[in-house]
N, C-alpha and C. Protein backbone atom coordinates (compact mmCIF):
# COMPACT_ATOMS: atom_id res chain seq x y z
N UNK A 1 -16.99 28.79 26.04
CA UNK A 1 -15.86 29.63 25.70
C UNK A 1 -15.74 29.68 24.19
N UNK A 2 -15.56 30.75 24.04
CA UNK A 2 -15.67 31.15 22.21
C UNK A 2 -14.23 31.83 21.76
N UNK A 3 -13.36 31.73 20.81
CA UNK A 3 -12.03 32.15 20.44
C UNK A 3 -11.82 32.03 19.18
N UNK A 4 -12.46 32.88 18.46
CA UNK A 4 -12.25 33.02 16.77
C UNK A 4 -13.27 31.92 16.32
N UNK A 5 -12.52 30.97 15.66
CA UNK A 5 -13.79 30.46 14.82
C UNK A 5 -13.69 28.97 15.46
N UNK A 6 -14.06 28.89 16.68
CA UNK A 6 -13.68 27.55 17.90
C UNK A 6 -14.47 27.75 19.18
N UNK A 7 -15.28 27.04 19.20
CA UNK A 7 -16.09 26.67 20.77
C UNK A 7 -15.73 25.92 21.47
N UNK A 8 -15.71 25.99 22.86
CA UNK A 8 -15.27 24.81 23.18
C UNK A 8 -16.79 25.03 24.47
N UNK A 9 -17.20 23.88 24.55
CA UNK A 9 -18.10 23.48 25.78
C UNK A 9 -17.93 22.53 26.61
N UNK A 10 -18.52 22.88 27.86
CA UNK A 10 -18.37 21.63 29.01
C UNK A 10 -19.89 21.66 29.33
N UNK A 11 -19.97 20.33 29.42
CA UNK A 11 -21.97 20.24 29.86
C UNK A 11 -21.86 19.12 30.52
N UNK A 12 -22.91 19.58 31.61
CA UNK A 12 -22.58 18.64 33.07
C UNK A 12 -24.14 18.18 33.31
N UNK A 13 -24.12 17.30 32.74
CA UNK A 13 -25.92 16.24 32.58
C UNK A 13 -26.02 15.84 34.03
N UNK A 14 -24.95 15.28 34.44
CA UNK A 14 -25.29 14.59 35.98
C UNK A 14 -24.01 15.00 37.02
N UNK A 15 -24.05 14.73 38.49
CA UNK A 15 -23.05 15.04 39.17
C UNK A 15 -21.45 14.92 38.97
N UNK A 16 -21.54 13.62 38.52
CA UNK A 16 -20.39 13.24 38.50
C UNK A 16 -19.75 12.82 37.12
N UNK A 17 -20.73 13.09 35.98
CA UNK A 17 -20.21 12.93 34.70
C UNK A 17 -20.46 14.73 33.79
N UNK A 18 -19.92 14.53 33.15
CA UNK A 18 -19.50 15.99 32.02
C UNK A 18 -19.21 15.40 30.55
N UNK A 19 -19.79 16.24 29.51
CA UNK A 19 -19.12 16.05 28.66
C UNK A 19 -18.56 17.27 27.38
N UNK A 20 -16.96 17.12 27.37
CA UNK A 20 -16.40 18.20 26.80
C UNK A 20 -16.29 18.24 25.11
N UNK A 21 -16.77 19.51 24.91
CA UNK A 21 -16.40 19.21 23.05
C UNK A 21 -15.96 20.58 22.55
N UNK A 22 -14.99 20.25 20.79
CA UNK A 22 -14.86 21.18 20.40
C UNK A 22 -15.70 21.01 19.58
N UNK A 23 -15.68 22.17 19.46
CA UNK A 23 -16.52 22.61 17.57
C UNK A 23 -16.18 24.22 16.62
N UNK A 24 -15.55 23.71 15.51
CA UNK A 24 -15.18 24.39 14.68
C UNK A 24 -15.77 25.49 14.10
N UNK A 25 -17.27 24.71 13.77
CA UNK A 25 -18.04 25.59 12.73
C UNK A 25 -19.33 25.67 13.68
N UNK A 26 -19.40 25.63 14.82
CA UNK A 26 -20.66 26.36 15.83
C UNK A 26 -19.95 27.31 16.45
N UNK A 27 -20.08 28.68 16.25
CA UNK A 27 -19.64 29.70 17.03
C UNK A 27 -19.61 30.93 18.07
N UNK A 28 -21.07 29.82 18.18
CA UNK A 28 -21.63 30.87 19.58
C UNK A 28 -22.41 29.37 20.24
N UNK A 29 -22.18 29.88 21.59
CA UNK A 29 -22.93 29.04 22.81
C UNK A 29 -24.15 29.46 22.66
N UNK A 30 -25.10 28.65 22.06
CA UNK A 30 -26.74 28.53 21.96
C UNK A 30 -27.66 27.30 22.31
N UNK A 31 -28.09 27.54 23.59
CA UNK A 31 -28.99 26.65 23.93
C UNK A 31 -29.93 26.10 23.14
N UNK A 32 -30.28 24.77 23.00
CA UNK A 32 -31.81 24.58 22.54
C UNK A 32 -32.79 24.75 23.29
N UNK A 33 -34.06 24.60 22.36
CA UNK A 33 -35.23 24.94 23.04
C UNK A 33 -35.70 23.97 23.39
N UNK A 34 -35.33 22.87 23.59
CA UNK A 34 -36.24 21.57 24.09
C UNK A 34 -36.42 21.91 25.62
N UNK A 35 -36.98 20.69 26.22
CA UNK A 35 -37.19 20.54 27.28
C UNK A 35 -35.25 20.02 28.65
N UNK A 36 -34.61 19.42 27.93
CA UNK A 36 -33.43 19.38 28.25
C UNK A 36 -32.93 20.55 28.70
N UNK A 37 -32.68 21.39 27.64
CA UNK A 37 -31.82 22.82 27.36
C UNK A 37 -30.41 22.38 27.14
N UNK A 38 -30.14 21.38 26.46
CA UNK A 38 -28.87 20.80 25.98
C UNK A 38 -28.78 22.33 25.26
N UNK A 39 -26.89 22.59 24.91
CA UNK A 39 -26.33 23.45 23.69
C UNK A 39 -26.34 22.57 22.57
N UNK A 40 -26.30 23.52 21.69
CA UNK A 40 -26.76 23.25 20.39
C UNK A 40 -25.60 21.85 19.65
N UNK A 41 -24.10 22.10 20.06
CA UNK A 41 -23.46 21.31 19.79
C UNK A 41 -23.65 19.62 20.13
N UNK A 42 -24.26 19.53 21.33
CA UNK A 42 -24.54 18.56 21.99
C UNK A 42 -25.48 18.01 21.18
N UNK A 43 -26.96 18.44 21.07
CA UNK A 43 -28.05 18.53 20.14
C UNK A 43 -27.15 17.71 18.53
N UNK A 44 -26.37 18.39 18.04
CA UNK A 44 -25.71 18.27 16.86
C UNK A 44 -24.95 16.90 16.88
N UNK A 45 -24.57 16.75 17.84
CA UNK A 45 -23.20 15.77 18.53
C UNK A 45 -24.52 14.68 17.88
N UNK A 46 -25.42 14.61 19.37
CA UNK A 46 -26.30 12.87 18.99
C UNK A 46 -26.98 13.00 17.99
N UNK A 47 -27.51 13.84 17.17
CA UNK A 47 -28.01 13.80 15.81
C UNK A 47 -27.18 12.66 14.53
N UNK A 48 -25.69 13.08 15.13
CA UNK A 48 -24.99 12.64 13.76
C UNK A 48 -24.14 11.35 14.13
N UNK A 49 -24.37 10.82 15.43
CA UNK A 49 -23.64 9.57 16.41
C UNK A 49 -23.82 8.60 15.61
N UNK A 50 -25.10 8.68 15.13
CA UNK A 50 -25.84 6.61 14.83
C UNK A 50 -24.76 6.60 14.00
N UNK A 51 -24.71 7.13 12.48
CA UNK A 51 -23.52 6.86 11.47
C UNK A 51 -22.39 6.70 12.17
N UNK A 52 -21.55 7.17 13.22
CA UNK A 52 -20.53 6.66 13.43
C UNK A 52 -20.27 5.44 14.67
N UNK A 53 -21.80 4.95 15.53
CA UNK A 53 -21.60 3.81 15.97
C UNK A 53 -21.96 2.76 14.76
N UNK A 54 -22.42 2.82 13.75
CA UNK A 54 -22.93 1.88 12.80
C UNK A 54 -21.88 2.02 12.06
N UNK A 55 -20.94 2.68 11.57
CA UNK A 55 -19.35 2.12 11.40
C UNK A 55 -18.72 1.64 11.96
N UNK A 56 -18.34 1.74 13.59
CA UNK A 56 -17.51 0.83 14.32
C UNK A 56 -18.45 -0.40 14.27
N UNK A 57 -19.96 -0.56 14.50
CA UNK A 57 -20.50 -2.19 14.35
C UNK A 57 -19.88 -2.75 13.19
N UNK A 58 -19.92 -2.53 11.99
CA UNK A 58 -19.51 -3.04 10.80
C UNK A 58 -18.39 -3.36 10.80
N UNK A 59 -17.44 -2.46 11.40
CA UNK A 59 -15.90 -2.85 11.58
C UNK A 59 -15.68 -4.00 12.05
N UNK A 60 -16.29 -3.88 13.71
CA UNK A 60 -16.08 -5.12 14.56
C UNK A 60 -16.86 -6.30 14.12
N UNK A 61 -17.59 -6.30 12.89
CA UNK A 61 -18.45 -7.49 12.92
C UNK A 61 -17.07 -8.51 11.86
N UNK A 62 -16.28 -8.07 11.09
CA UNK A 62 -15.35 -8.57 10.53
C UNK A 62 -14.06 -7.82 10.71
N UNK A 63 -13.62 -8.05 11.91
CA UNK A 63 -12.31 -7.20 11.46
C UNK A 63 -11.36 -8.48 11.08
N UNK A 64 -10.23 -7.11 10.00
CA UNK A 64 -8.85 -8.36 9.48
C UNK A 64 -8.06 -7.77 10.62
N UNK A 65 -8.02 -7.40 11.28
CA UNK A 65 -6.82 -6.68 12.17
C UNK A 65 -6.02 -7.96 12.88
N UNK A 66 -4.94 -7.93 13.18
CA UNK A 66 -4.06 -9.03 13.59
C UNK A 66 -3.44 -8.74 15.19
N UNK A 67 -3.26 -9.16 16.17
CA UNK A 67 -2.66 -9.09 17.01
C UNK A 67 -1.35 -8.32 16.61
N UNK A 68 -0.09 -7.11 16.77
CA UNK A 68 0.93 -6.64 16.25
C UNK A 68 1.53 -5.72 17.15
N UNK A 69 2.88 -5.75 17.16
CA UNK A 69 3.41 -4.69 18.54
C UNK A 69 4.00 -3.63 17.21
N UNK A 70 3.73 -3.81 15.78
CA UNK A 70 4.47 -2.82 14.63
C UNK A 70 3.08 -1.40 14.56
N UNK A 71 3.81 -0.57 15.08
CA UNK A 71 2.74 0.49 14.44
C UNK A 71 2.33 0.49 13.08
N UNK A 72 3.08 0.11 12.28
CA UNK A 72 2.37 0.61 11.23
C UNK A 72 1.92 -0.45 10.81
N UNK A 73 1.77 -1.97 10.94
CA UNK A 73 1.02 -3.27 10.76
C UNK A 73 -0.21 -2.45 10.93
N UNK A 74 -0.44 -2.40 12.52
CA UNK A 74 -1.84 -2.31 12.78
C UNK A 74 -2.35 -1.24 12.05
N UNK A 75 -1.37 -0.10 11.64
CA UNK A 75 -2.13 1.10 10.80
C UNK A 75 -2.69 0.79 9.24
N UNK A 76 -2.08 -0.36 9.08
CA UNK A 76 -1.96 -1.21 7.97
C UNK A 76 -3.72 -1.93 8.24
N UNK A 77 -3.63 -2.12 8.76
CA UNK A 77 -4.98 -3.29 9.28
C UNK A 77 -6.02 -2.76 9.41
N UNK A 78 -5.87 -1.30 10.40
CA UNK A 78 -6.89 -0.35 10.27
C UNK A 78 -7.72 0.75 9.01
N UNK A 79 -6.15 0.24 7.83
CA UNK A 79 -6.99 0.95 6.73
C UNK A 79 -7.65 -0.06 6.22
N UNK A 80 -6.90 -1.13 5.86
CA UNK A 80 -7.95 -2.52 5.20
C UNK A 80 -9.51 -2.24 5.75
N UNK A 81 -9.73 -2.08 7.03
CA UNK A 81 -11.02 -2.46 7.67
C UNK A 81 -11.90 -1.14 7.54
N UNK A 82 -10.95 0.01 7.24
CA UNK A 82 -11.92 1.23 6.81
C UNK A 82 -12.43 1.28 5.04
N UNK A 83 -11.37 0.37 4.42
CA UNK A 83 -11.44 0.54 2.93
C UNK A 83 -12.89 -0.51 3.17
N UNK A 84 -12.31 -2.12 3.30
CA UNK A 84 -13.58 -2.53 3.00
C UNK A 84 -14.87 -1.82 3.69
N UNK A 85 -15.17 -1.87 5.02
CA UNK A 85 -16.39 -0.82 5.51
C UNK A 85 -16.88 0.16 4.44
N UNK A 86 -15.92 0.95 3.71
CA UNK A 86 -16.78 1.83 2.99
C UNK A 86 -17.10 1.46 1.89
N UNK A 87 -16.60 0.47 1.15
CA UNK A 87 -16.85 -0.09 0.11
C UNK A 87 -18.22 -0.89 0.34
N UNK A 88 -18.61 -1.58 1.97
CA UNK A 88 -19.80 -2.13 1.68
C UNK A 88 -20.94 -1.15 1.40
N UNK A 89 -20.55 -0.36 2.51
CA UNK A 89 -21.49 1.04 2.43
C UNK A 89 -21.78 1.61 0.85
N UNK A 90 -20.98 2.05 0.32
CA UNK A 90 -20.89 2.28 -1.36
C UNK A 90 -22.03 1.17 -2.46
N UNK A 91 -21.22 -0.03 -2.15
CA UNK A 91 -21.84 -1.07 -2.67
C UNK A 91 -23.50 -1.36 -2.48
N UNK A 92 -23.74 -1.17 -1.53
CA UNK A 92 -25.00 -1.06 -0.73
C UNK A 92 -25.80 0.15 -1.41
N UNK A 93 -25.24 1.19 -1.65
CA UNK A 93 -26.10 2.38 -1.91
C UNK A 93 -26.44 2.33 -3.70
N UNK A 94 -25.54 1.86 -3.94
CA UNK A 94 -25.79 1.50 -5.99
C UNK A 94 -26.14 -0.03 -6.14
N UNK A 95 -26.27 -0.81 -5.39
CA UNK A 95 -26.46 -2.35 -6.03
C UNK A 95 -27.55 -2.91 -5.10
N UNK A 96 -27.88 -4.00 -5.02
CA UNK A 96 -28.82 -4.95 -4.01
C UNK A 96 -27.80 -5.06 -2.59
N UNK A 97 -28.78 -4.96 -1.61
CA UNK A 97 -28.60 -5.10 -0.47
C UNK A 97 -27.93 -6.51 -0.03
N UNK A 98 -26.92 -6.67 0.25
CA UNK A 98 -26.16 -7.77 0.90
C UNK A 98 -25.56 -7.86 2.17
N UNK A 99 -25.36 -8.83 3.10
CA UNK A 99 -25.21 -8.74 4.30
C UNK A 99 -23.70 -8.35 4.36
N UNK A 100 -22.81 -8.18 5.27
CA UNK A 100 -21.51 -7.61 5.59
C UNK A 100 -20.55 -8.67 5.60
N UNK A 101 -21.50 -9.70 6.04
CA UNK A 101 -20.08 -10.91 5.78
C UNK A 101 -20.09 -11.26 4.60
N UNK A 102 -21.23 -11.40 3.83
CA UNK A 102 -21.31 -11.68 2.27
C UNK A 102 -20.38 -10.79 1.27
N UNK A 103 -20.63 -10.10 1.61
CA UNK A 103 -19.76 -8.70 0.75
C UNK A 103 -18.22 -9.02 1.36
N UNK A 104 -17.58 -9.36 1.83
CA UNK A 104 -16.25 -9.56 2.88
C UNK A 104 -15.91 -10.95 1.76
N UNK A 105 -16.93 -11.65 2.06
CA UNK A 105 -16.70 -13.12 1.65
C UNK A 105 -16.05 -12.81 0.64
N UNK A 106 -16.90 -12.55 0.04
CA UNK A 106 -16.62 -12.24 -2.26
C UNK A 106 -15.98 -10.94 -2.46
N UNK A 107 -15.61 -10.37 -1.71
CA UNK A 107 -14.62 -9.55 -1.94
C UNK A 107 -13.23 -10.46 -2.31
N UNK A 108 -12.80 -10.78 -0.50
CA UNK A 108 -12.16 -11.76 -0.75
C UNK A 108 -11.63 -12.51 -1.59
N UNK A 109 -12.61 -13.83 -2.50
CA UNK A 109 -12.27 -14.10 -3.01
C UNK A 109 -11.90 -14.05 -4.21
N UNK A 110 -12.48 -12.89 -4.72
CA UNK A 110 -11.90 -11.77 -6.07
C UNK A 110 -10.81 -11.58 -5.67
N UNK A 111 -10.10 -11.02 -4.78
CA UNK A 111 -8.88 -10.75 -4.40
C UNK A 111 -7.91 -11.90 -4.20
N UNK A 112 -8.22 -12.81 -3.64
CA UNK A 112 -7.08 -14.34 -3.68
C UNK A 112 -7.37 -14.61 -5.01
N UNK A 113 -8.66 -14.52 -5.60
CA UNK A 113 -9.02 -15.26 -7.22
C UNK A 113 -8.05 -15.08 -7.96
N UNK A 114 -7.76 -13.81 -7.79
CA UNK A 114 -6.48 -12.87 -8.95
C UNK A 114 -5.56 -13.08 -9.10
N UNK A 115 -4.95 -14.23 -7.95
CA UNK A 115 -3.82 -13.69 -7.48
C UNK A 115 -3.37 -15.36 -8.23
N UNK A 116 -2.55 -15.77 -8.96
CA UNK A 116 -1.95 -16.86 -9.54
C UNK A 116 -1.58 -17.84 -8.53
N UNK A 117 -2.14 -18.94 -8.48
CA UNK A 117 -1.79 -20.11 -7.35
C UNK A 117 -0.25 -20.98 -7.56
N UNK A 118 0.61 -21.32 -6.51
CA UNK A 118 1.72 -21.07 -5.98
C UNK A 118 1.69 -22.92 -6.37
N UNK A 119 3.07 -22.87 -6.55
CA UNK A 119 3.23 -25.00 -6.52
C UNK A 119 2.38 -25.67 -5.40
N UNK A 120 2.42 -25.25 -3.95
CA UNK A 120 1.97 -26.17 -3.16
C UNK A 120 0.18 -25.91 -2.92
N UNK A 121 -0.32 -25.09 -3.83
CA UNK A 121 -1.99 -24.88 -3.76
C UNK A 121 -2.52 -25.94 -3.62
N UNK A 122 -2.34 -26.38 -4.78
CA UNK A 122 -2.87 -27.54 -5.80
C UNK A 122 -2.49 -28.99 -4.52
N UNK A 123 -1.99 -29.13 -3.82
CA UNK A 123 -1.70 -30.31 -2.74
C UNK A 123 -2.41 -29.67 -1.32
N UNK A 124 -2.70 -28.41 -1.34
CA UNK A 124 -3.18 -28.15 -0.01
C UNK A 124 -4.60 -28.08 -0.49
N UNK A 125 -4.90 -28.07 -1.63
CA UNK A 125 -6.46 -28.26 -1.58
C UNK A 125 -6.70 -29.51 -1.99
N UNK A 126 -6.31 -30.92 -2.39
CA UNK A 126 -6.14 -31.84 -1.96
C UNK A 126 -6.44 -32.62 -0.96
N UNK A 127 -5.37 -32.21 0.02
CA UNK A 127 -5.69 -32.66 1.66
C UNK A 127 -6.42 -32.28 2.27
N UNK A 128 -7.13 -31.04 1.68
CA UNK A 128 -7.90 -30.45 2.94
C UNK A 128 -9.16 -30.79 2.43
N UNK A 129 -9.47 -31.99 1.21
CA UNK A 129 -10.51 -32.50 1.10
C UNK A 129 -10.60 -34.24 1.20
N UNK A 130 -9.45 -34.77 2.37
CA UNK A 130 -9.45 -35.43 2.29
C UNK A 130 -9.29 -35.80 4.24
N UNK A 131 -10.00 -37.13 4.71
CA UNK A 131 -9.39 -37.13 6.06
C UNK A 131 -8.54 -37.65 6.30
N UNK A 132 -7.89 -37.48 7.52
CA UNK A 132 -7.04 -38.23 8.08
C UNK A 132 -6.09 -39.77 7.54
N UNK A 133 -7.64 -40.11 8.13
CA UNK A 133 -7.82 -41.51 7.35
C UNK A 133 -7.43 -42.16 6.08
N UNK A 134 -8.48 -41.01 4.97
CA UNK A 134 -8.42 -41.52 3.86
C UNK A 134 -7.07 -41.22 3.13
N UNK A 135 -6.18 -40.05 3.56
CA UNK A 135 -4.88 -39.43 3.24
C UNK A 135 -3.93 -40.58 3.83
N UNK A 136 -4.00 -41.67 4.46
CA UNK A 136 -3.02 -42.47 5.10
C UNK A 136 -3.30 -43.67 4.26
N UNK A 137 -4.58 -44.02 4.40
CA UNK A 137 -5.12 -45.67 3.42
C UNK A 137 -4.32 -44.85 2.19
N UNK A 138 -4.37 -44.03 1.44
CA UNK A 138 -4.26 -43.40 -0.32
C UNK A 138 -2.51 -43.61 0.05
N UNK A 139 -1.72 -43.08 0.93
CA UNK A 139 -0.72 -43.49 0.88
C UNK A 139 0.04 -44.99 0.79
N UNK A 140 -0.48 -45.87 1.45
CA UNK A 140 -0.27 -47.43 1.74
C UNK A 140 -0.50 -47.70 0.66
C-alpha cells in the first residue's frame, strides 16, 4: 500500500509469521531480484540490522540502568547508556581500539576523578583496604 510519500508492507515468509513495515523514503512496492523475491524494503531492513543489533550488544554488555518505577529515572539511565555507547563507537573510530568495558572503566573514573572527595572518602578507602580482622586488632 502506497499513500504519498509512505509505504507500508506486509510480507508473509512463513504460515504463521508476517512481517509489517513502514517506510518513508521507499515509494513504490518493488520486488527484488534474488532468489527469495523479498520487497525491496525488507532487502533494505536486514542490510542495515547488524548496526543496530551491535548497539543493543554494547548496551547490554554494561548497562548503568537501575531498577526504577520513575519514568524519567529510567529515561535518565537510558540516555547515560546511549551517550556512553556512542562515545565508545566515536572513540573507536579516531583512537586505538579498546574493549567496551575498558572504555566504561576510564571513562568512569575521569568522571568520579573530577569530582572533589567528600569528608568520609578518605575513611572509606581506608577500610576497604583493610580486613575485618585487621580493622578490629588496629582498634584494640
Amino acid at each position: 500500500m502506497s499513500s504519498g510519500n509512505m509505504t507500508i508492507v506486509k510480507y508473509q515468509c512463513k504460515v504463521n509469521k508476517s512481517v509489517k513495515l513502514v517506510c518513508n523514503f521507499i515509494t513504490k512496492y518493488i520486488n527484488s531480484t534474488s532468489h527469495n523475491n523479498k520487497p525491496q524494503m525488507i532487502m533494505l531492513y536486514n542490510t542495515h540490522k547488524v548496526g543496530v543489533d551491535r548497539y543493543d550488544q554494547l548496551i547490554h554488555y554494561n548497562d548503568v540502568s537501575r531498577r526504577s518505577n520513575r519514568f524519567t529515572l529510567s529515561c535518565f539511565y537510558d540516555i547515560i547508556n546511549c551517550a556512553v555507547t556512542n562515545a565508545y563507537i566515536l572513540f573507536n573510530n579516531t583512537h586505538q581500539h579498546s574493549t567496551h568495558k575498558n572504555f566504561v572503566e576510564s571513562l568512569s573514573n575521569q568522571i568520579v576523578g573530577s569530582i572533589p572527595p567528600g569528608p568520609n572518602c578518605l575513611m572509606l578507602f581506608v577500610l576497604s583496604r583493610w580486613s575485618n580482622k585487621e580493622f578490629f586488632e588496629g582498634l584494640l
